[in-house]
Protein backbone atom coordinates (compact mmCIF):
# COMPACT_ATOMS: atom_id res chain seq x y z
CA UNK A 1 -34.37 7.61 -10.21
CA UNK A 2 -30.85 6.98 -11.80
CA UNK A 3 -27.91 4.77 -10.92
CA UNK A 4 -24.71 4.08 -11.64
CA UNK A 5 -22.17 1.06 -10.88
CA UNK A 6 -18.99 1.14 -11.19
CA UNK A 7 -16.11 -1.94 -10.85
CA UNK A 8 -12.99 -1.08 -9.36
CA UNK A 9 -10.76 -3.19 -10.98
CA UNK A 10 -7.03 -3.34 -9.91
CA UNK A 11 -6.26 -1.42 -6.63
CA UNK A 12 -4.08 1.45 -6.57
CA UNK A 13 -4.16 5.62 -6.52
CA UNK A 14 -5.47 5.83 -10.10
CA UNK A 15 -8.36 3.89 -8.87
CA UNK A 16 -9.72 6.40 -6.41
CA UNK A 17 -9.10 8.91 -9.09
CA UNK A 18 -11.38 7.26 -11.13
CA UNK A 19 -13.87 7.31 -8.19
CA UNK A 20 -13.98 10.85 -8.19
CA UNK A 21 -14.34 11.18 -12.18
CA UNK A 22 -17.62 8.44 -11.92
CA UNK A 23 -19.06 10.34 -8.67
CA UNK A 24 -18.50 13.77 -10.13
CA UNK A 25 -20.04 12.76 -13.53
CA UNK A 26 -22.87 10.84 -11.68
CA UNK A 27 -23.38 14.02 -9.38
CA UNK A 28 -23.42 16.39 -12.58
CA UNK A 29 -25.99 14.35 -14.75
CA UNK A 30 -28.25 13.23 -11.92
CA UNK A 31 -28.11 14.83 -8.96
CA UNK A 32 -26.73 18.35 -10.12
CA UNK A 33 -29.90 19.50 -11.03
CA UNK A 34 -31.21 18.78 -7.77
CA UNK A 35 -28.75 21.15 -6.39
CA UNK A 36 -26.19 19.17 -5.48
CA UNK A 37 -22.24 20.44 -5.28
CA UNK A 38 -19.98 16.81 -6.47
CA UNK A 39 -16.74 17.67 -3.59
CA UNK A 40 -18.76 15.56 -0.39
CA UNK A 41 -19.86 12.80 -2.62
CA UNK A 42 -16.60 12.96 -4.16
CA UNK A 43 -14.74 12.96 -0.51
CA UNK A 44 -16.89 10.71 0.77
CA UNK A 45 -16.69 7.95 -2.07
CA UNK A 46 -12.51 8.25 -2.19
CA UNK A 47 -12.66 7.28 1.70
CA UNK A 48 -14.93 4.32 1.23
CA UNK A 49 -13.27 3.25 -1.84
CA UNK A 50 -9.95 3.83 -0.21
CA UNK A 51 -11.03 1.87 2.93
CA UNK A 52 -11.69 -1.10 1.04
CA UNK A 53 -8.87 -1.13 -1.61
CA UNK A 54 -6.40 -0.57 0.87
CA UNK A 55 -7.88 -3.08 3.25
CA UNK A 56 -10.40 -5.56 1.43
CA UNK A 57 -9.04 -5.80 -2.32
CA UNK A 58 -5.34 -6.60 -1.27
CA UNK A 59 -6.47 -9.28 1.18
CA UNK A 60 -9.50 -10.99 -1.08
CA UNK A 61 -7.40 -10.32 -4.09
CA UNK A 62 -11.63 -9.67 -5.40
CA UNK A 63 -12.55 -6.23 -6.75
CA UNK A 64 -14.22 -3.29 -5.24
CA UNK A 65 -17.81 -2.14 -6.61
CA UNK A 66 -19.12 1.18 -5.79
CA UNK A 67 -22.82 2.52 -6.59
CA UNK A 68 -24.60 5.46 -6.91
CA UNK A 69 -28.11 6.20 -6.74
CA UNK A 70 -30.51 9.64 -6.22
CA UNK A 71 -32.62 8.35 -3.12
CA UNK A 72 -36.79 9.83 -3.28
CA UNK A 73 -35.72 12.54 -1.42
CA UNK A 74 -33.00 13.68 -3.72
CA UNK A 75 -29.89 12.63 -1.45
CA UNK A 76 -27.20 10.78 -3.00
CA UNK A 77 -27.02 6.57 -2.42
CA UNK A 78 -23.05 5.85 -2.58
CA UNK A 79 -22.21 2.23 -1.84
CA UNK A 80 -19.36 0.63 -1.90
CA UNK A 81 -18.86 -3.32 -2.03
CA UNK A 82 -16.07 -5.78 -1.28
CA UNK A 83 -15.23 -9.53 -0.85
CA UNK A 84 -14.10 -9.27 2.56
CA UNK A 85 -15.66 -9.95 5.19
CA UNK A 86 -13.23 -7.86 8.14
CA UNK A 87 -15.57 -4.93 9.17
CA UNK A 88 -14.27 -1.51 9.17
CA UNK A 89 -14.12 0.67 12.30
CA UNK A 90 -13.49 4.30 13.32
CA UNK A 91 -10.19 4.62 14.83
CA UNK A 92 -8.75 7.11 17.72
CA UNK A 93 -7.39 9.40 15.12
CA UNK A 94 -3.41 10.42 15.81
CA UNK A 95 -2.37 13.61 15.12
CA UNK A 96 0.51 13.20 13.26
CA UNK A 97 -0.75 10.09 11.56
CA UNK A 98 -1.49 10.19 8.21
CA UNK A 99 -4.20 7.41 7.80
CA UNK A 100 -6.72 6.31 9.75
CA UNK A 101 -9.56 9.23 9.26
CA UNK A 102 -11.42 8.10 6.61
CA UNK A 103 -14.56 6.70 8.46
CA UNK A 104 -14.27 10.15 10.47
CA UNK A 105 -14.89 12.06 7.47
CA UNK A 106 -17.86 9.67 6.15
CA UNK A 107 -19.18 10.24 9.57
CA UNK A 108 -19.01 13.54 9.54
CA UNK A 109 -20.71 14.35 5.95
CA UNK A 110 -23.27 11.91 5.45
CA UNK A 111 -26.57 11.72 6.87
CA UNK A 112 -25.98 8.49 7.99
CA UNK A 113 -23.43 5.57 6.66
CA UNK A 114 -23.51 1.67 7.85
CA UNK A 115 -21.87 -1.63 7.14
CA UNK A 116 -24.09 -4.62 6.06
CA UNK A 117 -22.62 -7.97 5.74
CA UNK A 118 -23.39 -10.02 2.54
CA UNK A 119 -24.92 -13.47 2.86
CA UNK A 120 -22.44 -16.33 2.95
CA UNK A 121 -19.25 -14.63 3.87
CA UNK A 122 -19.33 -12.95 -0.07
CA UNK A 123 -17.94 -9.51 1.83
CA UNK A 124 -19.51 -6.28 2.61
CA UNK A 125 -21.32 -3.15 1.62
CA UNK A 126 -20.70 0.32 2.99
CA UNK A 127 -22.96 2.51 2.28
CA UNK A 128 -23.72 5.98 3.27
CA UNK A 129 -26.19 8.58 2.27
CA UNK A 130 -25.10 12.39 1.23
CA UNK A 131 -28.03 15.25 1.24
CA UNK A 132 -27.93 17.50 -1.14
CA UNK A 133 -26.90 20.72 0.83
C-alpha cells in the first residue's frame, strides 16, 4: 500500500493550496487507478487542514502534518496532525456565516472521520476515511 506525509509548514492560504496539489498527486499515482476521482479527498483534506491551521497552528505556534494512505480496501487514509490539544467540534452552521462548516463537509463525504488524542498532551490527529466512489 502507498503513503504519503506531508509537513505543513507556515500557516496561511497557500498552505491549503498545497494540500490540494499533495492530495491530488497522491490520489493520481495511488489511488487513481483504483478508480478514484481527487475533488472529495481534495475537499475533505483543505477542511481538516484548514481546521487545524486556523485553529491549532496559530495557537501551538507547531506545524500541521497531514497523511495519506490507500487502506486494504482501496479507500483513501487522510490524516491530519497538530500540537494542540483543543478538540474540534461540529458547529450549528449559520446561514450567512462564512466559516464554521468544515467538519459538516468531512462528515458528510467520508465513510467515517474521528479525533484521537496523542499521548502526553503532543496534540491531535483527525483522521477520516474517503471510499473510492
Amino acid at each position: 500500500m502507498g503513503g504519503g506525509e506531508r509537513d505543513g509548514g507556515e500557516a496561511g492560504p497557500e498552505v491549503v493550496a498545497e494540500v490540494r496539489r499533495f492530495v491530488r498527486r497522491f490520489v493520481w499515482l495511488v489511488a487513481g487507478q483504483y478508480g478514484m476521482d481527487d475533488f472529495v479527498p481534495c475537499l475533505v483534506a483543505s477542511e481538516l487542514a484548514t481546521n487545524a491551521l486556523q485553529h491549532a497552528a496559530s495557537v501551538s505556534g507547531d506545524d500541521v502534518v497531514l497523511r495519506l494512505s490507500r487502506t486494504e480496501d482501496d479507500a483513501l487514509w487522510l490524516e491530519v496532525q497538530d500540537a494542540s490539544c483543543g478538540l474540534p467540534h461540529m458547529l450549528a452552521a449559520d446561514a450567512p456565516s462564512e466559516t464554521g462548516r468544515g467538519l459538516f463537509i468531512v462528515d458528510r463525504y467520508a465513510r467515517c472521520w474521528e479525533i484521537r488524542d496523542l499521548a502526553g498532551n503532543a496534540g491531535k490527529v483527525v483522521f477520516a476515511v474517503i471510499d473510492r466512489a
